[in-house]
N, C-alpha and C. Protein backbone atom coordinates (compact mmCIF):
# COMPACT_ATOMS: atom_id res chain seq x y z
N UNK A 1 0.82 -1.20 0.00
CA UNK A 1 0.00 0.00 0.00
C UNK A 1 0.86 1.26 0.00
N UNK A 2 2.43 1.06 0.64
CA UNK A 2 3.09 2.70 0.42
C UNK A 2 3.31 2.48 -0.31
N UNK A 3 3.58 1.25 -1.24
CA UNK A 3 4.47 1.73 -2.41
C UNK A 3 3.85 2.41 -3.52
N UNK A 4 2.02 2.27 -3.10
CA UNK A 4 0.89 2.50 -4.25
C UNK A 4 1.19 4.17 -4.01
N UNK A 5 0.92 4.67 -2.67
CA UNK A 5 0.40 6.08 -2.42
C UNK A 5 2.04 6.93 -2.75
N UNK A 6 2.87 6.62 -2.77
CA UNK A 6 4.47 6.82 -2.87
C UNK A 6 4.32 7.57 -4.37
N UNK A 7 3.76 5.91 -4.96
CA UNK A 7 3.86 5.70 -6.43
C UNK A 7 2.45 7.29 -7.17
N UNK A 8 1.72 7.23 -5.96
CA UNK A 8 0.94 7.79 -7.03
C UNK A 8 1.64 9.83 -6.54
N UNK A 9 2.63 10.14 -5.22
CA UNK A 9 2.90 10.94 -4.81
C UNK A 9 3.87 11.61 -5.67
N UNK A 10 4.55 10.42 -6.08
CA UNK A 10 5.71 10.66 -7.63
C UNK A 10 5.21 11.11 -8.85
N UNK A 11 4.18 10.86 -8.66
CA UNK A 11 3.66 10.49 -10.83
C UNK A 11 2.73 12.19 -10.20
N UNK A 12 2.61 12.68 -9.12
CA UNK A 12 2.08 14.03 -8.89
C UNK A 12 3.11 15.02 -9.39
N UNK A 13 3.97 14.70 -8.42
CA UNK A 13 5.04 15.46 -8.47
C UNK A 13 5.67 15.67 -10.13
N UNK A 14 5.24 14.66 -11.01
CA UNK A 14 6.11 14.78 -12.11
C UNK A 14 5.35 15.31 -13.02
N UNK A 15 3.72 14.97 -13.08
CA UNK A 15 2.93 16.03 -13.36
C UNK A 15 2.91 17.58 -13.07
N UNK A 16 3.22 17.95 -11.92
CA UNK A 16 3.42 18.93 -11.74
C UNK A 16 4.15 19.73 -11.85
N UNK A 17 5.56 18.98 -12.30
CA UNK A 17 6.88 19.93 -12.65
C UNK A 17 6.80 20.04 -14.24
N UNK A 18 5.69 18.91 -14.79
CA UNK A 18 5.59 19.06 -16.66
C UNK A 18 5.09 20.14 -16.83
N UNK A 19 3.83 20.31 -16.04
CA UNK A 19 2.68 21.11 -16.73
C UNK A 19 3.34 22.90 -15.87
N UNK A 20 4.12 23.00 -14.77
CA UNK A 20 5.43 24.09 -14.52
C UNK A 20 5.82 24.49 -16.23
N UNK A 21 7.13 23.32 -16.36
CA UNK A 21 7.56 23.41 -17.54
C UNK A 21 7.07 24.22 -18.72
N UNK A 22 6.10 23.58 -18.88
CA UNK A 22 4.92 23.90 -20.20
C UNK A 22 4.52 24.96 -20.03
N UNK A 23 4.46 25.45 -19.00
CA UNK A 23 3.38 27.27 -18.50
C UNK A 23 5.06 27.90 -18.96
N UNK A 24 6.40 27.80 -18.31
CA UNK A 24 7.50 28.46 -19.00
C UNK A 24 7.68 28.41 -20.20
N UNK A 25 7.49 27.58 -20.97
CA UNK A 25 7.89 27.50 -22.75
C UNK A 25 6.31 28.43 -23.15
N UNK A 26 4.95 28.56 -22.19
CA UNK A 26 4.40 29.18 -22.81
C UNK A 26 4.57 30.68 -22.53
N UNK A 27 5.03 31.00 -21.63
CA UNK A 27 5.36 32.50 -21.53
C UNK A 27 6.73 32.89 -21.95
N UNK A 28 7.36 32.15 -22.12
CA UNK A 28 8.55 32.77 -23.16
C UNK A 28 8.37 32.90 -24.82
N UNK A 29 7.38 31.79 -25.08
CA UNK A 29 7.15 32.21 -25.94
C UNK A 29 5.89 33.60 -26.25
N UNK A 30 5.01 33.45 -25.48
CA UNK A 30 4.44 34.94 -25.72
C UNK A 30 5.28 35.74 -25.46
N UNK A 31 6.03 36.32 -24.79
CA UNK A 31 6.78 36.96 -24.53
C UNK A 31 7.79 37.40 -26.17
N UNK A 32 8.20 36.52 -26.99
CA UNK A 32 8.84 36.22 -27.99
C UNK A 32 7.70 36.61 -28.92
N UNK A 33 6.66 36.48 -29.30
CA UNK A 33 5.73 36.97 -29.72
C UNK A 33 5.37 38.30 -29.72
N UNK A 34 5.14 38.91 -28.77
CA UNK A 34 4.91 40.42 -28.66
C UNK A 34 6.39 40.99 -28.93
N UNK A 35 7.84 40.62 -29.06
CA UNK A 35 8.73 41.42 -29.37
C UNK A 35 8.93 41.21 -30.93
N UNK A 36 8.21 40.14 -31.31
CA UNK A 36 8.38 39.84 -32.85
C UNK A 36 7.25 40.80 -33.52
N UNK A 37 6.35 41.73 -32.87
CA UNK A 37 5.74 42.04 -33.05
C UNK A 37 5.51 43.69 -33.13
N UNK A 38 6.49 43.97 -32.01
CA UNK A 38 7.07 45.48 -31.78
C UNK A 38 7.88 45.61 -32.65
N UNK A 39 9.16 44.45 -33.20
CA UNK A 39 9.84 44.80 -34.37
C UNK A 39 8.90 45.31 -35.78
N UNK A 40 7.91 44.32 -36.20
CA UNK A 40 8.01 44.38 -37.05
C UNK A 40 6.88 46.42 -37.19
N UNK A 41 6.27 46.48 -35.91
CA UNK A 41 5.74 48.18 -35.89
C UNK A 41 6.79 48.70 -36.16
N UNK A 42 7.74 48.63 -35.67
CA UNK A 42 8.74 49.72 -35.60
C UNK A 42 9.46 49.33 -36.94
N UNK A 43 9.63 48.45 -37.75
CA UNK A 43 10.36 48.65 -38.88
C UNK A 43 9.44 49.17 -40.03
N UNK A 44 7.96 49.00 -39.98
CA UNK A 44 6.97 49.71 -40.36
C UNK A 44 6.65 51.24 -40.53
N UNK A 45 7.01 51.68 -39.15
CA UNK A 45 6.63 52.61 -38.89
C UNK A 45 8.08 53.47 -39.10
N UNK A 46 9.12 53.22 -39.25
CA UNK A 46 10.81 53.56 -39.57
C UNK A 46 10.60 53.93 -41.19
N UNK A 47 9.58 53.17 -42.18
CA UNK A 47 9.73 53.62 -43.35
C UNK A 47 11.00 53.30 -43.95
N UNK A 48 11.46 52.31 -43.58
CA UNK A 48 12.51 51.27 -44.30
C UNK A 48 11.84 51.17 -45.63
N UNK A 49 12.85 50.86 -46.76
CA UNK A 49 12.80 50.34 -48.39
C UNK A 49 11.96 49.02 -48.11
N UNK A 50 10.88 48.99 -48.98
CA UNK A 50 9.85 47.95 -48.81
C UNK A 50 10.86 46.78 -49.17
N UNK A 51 11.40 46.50 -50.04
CA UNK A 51 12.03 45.44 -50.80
C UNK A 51 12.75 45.05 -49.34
N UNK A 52 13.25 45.67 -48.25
CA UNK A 52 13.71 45.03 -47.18
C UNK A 52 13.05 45.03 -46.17
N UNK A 53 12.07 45.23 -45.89
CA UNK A 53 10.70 45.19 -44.85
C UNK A 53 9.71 43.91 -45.28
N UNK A 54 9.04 44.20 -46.21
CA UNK A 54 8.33 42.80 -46.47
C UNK A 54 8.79 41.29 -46.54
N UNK A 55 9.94 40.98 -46.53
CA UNK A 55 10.72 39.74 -46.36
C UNK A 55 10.77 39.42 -45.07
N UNK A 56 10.85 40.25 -44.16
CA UNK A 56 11.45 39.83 -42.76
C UNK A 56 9.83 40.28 -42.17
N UNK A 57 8.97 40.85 -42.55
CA UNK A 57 8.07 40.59 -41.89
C UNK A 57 6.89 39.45 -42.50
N UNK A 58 7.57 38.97 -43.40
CA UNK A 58 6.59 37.65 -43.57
C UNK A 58 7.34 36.38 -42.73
N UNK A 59 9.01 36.28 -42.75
CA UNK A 59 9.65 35.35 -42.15
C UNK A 59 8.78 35.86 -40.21
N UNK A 60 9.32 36.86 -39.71
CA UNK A 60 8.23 36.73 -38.20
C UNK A 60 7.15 36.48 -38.43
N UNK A 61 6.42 36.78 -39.24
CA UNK A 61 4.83 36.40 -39.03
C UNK A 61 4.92 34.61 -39.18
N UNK A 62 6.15 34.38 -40.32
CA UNK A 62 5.36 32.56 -40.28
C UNK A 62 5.92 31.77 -38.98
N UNK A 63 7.42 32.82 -38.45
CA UNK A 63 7.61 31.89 -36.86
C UNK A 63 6.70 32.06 -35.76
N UNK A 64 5.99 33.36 -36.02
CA UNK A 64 4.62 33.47 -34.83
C UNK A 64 3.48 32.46 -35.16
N UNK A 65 3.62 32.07 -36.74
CA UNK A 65 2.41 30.79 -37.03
C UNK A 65 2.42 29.54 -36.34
N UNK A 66 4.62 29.46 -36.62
CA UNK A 66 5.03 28.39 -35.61
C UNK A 66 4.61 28.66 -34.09
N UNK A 67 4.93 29.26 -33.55
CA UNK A 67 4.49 29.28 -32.31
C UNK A 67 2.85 29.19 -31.40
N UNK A 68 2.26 29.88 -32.60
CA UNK A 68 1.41 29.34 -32.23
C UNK A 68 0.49 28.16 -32.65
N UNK A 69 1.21 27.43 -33.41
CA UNK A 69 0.89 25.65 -33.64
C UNK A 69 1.06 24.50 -32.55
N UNK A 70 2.20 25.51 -31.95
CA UNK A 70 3.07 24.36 -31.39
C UNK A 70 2.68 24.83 -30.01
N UNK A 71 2.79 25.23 -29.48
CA UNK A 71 2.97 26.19 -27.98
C UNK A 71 1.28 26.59 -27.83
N UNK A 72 0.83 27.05 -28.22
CA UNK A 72 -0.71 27.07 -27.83
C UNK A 72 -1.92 26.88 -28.29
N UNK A 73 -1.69 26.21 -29.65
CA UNK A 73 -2.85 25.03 -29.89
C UNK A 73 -2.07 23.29 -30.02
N UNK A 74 -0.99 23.49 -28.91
CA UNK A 74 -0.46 22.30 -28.52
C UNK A 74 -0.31 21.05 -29.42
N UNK A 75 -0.01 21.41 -30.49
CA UNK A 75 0.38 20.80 -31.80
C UNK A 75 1.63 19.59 -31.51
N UNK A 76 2.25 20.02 -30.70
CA UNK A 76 3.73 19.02 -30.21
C UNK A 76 3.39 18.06 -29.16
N UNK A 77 1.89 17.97 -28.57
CA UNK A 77 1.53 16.89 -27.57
C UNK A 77 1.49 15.71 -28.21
N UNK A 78 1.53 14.58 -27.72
CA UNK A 78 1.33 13.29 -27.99
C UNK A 78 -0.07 13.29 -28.09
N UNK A 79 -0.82 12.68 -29.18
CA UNK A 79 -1.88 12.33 -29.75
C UNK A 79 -2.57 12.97 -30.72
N UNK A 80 -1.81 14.35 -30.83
CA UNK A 80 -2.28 15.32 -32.15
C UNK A 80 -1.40 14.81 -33.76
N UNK A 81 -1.24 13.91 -33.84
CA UNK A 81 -0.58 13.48 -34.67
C UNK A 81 -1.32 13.38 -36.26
N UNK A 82 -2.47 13.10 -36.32
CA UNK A 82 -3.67 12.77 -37.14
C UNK A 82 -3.78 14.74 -37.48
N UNK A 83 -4.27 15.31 -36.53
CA UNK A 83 -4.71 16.65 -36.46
C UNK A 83 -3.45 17.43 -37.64
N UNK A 84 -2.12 17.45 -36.96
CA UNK A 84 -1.04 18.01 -37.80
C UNK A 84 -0.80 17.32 -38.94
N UNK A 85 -0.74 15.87 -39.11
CA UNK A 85 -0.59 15.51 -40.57
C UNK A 85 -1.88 16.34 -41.60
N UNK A 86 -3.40 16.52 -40.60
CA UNK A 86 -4.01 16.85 -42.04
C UNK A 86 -3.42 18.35 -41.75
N UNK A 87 -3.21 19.06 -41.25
CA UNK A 87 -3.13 20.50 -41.06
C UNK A 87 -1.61 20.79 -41.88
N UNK A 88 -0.78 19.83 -42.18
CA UNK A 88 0.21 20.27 -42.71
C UNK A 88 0.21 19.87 -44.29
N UNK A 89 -0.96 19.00 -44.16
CA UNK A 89 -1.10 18.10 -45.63
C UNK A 89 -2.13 19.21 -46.44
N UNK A 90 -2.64 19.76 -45.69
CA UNK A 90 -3.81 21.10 -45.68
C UNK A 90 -2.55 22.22 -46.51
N UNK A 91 -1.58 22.56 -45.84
CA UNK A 91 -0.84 23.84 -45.93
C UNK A 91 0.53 23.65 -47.31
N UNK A 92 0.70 22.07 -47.08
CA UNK A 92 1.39 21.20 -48.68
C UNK A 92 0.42 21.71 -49.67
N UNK A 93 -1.00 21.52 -50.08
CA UNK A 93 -1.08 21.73 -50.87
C UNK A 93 -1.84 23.00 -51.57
N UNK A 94 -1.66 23.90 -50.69
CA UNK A 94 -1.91 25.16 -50.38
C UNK A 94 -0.99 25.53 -51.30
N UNK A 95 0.11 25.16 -50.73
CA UNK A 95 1.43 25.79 -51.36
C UNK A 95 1.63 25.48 -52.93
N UNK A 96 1.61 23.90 -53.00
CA UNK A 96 1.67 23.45 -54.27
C UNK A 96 0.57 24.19 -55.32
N UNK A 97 -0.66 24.43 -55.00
CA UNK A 97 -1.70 25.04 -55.51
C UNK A 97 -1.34 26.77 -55.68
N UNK A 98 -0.52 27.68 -54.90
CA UNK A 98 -0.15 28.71 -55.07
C UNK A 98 1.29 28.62 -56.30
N UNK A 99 2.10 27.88 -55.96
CA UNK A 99 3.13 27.50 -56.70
C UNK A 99 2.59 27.46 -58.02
N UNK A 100 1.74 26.58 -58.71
CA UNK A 100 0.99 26.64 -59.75
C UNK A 100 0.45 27.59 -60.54
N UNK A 101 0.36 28.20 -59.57
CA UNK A 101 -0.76 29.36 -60.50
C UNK A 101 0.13 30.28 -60.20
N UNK A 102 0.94 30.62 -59.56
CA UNK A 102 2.32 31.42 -59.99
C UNK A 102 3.28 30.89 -61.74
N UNK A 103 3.29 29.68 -61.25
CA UNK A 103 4.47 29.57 -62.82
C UNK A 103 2.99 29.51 -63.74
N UNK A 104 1.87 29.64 -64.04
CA UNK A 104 0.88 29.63 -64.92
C UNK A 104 0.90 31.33 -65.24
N UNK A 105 0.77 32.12 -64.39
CA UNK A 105 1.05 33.50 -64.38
C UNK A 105 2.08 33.66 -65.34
N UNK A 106 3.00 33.46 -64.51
CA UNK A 106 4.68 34.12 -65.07
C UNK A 106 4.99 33.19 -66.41
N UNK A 107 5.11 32.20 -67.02
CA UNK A 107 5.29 31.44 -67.87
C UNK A 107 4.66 32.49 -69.33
């Protein structure tokens, strides 16, 4: 019987230092979010040469997409596996379908 209540005092404890964990990767990453976000006002609002503004604010916007795939619609848990294959199989052919009708354009 201690070894049950021990056993279940451990598997608390280790729950509790995951879901710790997980609240830090989620506030660093908001945190990382709102400064990816003040950059890109302020390089906006600086009136930088578009040809070097619109590149780097599409690259932050698609790592804030990452972040929020992964980090707070919890995309990296065990059992979303089904969910992200269609969501990425979704965004494959998104791409392939934009790709297309780009070289149909330009050609």
């Amino acid at each position: 019987m201690a070894d049950k209540v021990s056993g279940t005092a451990a598997q608390l404890e280790f729950e509790k230092q995951k879901r710790k964990e997980e609240m830090k990767q989620q506030v660093i990453t908001f945190a990382l979010m709102i400064i990816f976000t003040i950059i890109a006002f302020a390089m906006v609002l600086s009136e930088l040469d578009k040809l070097f503004v619109i590149p780097i604010l599409l690259v932050l916007a698609a790592i804030q997409v990452g972040f929020q795939l992964y980090y707070f619609m919890h995309m990296s848990h065990k059992g979303h596996e089904l969910p992200a294959l269609m969501f990425y199989g979704g965004v494959f052919a998104a791409f392939i379908t934009i790709l297309a009708l780009l070289v149909l354009v330009w050609w």
